[in-house]
N, C-alpha and C. Protein backbone atom coordinates (compact mmCIF):
# COMPACT_ATOMS: atom_id res chain seq x y z
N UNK A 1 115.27 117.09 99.13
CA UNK A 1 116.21 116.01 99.15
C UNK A 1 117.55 116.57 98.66
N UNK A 2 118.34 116.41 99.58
CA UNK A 2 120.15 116.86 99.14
C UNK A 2 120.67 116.32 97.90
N UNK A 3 121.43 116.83 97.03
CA UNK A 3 121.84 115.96 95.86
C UNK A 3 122.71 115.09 95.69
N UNK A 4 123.00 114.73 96.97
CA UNK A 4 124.20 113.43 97.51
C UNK A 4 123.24 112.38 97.64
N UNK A 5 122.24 112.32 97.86
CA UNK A 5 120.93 111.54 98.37
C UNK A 5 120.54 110.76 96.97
N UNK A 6 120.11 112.03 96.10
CA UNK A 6 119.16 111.94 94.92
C UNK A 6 120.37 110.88 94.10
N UNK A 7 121.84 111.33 93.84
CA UNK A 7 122.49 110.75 93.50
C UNK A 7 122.67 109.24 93.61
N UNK A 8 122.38 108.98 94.52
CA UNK A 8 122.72 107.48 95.36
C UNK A 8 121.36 106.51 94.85
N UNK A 9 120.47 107.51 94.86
CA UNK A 9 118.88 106.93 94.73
C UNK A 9 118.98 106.86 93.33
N UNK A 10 119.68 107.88 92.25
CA UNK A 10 119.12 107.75 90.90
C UNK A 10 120.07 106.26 90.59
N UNK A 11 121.31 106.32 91.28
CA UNK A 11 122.38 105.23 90.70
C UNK A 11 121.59 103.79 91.11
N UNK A 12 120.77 103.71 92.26
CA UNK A 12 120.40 102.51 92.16
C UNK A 12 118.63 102.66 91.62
N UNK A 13 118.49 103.32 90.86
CA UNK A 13 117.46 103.04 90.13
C UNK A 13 115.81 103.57 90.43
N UNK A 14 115.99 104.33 91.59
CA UNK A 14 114.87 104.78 92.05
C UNK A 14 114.30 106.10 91.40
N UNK A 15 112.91 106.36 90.71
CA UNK A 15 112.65 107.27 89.88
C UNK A 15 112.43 108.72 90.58
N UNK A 16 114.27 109.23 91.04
CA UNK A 16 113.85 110.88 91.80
C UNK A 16 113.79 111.65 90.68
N UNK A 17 113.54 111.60 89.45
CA UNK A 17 113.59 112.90 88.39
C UNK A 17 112.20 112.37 87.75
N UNK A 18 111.20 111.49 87.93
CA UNK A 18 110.16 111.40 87.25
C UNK A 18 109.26 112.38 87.48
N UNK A 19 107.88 112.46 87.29
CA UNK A 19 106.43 113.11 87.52
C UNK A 19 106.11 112.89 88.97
N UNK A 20 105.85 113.76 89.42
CA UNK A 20 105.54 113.43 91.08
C UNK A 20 104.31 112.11 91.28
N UNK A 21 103.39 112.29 90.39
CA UNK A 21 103.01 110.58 90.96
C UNK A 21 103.52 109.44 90.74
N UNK A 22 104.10 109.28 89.64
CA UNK A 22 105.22 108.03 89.81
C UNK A 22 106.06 108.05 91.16
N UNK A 23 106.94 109.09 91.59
CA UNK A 23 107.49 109.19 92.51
C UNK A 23 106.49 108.72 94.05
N UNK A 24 105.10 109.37 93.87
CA UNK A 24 104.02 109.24 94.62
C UNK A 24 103.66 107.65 94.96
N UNK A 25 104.17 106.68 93.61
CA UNK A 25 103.43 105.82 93.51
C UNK A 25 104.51 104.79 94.06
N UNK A 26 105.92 105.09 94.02
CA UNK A 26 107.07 104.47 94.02
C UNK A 26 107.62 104.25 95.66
N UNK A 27 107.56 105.90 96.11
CA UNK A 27 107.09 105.97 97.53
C UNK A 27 106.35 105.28 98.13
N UNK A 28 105.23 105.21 98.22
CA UNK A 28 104.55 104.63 98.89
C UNK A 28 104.48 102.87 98.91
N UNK A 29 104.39 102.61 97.92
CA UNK A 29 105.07 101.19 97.70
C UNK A 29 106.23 100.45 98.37
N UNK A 30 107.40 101.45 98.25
CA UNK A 30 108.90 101.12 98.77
C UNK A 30 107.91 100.99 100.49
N UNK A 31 107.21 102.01 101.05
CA UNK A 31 107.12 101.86 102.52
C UNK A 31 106.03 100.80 102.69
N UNK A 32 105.41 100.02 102.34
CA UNK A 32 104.45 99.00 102.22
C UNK A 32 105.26 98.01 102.49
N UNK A 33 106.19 97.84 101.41
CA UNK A 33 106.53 96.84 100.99
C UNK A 33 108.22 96.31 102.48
N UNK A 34 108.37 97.76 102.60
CA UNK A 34 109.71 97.58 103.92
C UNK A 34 108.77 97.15 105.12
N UNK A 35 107.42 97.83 105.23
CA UNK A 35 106.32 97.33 106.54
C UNK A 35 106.23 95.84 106.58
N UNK A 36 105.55 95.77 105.55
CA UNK A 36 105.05 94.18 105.31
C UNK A 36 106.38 92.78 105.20
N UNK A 37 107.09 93.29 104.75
CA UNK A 37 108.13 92.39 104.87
C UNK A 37 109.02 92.07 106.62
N UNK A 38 109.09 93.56 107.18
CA UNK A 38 109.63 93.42 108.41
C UNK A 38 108.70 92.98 109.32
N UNK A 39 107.43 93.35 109.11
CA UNK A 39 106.68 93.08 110.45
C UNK A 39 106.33 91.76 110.93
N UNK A 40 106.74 90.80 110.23
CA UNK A 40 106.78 89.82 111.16
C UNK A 40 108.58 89.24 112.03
N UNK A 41 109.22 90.02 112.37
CA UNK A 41 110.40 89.61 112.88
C UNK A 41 109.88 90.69 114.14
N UNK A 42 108.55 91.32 114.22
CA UNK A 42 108.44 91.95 115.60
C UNK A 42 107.20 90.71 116.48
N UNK A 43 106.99 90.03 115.69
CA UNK A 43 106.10 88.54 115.97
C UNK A 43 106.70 87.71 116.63
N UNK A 44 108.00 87.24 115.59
CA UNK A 44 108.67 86.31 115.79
C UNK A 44 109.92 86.46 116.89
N UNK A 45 110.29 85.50 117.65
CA UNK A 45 111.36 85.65 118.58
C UNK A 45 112.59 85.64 117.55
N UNK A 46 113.21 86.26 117.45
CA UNK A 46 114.65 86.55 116.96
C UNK A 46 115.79 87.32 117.95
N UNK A 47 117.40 87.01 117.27
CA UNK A 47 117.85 87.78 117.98
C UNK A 47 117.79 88.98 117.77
N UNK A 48 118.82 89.62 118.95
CA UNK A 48 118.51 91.16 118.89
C UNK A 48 119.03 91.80 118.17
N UNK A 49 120.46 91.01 117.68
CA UNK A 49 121.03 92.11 116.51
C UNK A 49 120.33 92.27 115.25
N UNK A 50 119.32 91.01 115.18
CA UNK A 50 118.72 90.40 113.80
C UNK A 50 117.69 91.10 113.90
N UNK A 51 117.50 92.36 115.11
CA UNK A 51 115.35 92.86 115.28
C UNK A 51 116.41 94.15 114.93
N UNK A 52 117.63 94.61 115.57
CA UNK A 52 118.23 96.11 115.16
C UNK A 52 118.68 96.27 113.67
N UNK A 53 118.69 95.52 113.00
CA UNK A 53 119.51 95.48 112.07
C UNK A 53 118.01 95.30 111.06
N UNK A 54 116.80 94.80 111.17
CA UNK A 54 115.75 94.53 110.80
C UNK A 54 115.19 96.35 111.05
N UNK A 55 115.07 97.18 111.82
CA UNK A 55 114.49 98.36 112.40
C UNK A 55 115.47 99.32 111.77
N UNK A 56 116.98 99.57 111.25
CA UNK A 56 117.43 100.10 110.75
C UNK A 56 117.40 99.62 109.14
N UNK A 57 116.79 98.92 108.74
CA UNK A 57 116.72 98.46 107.36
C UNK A 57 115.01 99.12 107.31
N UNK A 58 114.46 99.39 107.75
CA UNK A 58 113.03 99.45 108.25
C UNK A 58 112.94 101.11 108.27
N UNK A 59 113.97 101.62 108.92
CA UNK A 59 113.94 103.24 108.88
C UNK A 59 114.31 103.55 107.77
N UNK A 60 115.51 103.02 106.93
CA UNK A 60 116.15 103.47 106.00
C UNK A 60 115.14 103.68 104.67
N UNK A 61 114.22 102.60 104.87
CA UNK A 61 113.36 102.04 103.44
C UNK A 61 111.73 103.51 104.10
N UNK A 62 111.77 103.36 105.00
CA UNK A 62 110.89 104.61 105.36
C UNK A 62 111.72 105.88 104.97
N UNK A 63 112.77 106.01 105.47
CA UNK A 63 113.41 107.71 104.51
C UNK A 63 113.13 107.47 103.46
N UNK A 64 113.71 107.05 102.74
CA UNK A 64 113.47 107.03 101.23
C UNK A 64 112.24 107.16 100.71
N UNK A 65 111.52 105.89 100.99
CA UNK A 65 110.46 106.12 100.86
C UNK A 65 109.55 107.37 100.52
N UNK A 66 109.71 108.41 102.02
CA UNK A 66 109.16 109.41 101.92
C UNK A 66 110.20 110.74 101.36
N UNK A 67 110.84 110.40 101.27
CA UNK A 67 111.47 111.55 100.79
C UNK A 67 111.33 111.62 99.31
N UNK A 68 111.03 110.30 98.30
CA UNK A 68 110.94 110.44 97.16
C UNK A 68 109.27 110.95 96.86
N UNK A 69 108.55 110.44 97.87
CA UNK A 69 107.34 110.89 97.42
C UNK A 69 106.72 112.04 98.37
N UNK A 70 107.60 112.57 98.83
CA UNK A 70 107.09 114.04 99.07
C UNK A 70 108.47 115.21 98.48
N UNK A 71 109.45 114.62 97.86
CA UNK A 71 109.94 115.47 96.99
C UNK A 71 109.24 116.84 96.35
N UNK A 72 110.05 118.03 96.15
CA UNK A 72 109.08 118.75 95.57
C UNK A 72 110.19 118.88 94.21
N UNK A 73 110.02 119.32 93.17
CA UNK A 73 110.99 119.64 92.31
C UNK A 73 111.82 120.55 92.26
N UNK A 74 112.98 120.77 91.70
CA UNK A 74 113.86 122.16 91.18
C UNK A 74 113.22 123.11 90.93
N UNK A 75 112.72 124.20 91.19
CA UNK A 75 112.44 125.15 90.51
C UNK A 75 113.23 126.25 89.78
N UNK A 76 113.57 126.34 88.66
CA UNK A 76 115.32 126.93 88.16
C UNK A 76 114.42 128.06 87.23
């Protein structure tokens, strides 16, 4: 993960400097929780800006997602 990234993620609160299973645990959650919340606007008739704008909120919460929990650490 780039440190422009990690930055953005630590400022809003997401644990990129913890123990990798917290991160493990935080990850996987964030992508559950972006699944389960979006997947019914692929059910429901909506408009289209409201299904693109739903699928880019949907990718975004999947990067993250995985990028915090397959992070590997600094090694210095």
């Amino acid at each position: 993960m780039n440190t422009g990234l990690r930055q953005v993620l630590r400022y809003a609160g997401v644990p990129v400097d913890a123990a990798e299973p917290v991160r493990r645990q935080f990850g996987s959650r964030l992508i559950l929780i972006v699944t389960v919340a979006l997947l019914p606007l692929l059910i429901v008739d909506v408009p289209q800006w409201l299904f693109v704008l739903s699928q880019i909120i949907w990718g975004s919460g999947m990067y993250i997602g995985i990028s915090v929990a397959s992070d590997k650490p600094d090694r210095r």
